[in-house]
C-alpha atoms as a PDB file:
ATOM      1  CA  UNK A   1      23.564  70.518 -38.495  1.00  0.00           C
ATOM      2  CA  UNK A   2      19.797  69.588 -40.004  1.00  0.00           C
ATOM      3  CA  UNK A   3      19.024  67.762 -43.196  1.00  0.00           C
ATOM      4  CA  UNK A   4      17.547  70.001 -45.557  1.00  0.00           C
ATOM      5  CA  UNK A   5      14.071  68.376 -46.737  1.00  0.00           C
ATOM      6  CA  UNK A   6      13.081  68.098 -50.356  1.00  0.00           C
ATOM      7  CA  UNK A   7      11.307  71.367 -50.553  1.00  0.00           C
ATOM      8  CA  UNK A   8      14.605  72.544 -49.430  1.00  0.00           C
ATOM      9  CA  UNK A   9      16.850  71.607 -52.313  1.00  0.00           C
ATOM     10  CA  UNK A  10      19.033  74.919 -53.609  1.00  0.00           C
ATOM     11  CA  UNK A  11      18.185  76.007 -56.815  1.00  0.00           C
ATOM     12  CA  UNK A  12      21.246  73.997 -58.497  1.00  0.00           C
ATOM     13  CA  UNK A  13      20.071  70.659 -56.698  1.00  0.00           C
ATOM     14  CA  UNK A  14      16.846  70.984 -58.512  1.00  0.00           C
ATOM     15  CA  UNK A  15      18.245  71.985 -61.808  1.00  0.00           C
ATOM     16  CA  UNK A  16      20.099  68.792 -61.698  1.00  0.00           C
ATOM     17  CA  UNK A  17      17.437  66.950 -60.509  1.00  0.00           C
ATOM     18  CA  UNK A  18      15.190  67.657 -63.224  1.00  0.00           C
ATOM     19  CA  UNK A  19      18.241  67.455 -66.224  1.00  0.00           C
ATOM     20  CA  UNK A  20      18.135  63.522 -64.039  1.00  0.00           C
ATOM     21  CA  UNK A  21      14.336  63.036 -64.790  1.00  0.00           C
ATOM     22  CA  UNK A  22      14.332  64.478 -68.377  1.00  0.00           C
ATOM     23  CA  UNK A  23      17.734  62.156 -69.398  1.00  0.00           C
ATOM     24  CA  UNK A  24      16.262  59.034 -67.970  1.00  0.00           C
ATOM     25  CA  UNK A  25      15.893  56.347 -70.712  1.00  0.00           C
ATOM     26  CA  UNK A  26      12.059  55.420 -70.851  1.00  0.00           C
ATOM     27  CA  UNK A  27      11.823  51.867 -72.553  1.00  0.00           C
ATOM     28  CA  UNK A  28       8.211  50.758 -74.134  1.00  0.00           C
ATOM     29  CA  UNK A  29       6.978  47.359 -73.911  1.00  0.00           C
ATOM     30  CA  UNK A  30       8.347  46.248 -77.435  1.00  0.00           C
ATOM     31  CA  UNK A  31      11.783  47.296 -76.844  1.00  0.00           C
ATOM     32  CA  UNK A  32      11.851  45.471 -72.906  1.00  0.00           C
ATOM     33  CA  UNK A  33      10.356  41.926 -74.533  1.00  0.00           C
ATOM     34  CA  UNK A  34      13.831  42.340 -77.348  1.00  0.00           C
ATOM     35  CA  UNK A  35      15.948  43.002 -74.271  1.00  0.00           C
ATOM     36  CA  UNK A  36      14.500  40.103 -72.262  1.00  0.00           C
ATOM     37  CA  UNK A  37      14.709  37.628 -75.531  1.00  0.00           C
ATOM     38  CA  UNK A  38      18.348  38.409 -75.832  1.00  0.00           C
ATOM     39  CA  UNK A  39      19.565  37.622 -72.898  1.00  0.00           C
ATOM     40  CA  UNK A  40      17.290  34.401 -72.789  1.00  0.00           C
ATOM     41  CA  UNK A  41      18.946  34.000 -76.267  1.00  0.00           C
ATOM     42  CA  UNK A  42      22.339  33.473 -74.448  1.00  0.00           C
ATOM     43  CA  UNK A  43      24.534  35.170 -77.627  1.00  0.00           C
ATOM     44  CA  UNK A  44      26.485  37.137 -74.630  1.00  0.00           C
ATOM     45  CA  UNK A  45      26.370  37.448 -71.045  1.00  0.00           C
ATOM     46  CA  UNK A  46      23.781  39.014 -69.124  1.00  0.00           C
ATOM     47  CA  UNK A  47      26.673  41.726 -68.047  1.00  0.00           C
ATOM     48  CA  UNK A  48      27.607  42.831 -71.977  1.00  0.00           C
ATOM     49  CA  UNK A  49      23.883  42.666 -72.521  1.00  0.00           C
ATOM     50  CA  UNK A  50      23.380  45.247 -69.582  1.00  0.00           C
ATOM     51  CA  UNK A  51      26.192  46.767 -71.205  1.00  0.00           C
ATOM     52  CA  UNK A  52      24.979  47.765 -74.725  1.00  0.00           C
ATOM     53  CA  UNK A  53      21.236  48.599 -73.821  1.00  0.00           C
ATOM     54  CA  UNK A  54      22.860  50.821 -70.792  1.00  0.00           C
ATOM     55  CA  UNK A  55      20.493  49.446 -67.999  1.00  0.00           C
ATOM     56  CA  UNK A  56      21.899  47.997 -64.288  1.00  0.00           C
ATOM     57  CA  UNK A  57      21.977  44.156 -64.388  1.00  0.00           C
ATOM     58  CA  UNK A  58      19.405  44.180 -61.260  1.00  0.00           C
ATOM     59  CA  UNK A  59      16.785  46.126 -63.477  1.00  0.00           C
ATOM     60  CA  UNK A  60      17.528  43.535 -66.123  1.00  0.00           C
END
């Protein structure tokens, strides 16, 4: 069996591929400097910060 390649994708992989792109949360500068503050704030955890804004603790 091959691996389809990119330009391959069925037209439902690429439907859901560009809902993906289009859902993505874009953060501006102002709002990553707040995020960054809190946690170095220490109120909660790095975790339940991660938590509320909805981002991955490694992008944190």
């Amino acid at each position: 069996m091959r691996q389809k390649r990119k330009s391959e994708q069925s037209p439902s992989e690429r439907v859901v591929r560009n809902i993906q792109r289009k859902t993505r949360k874009q953060y501006g500068a102002e709002e990553k400097i707040r995020i960054v503050l809190d946690g170095l704030r220490g109120e909660d955890s790095i975790a339940e910060l991660c938590r509320q804004e909805g981002i991955s603790q490694g992008l944190y």
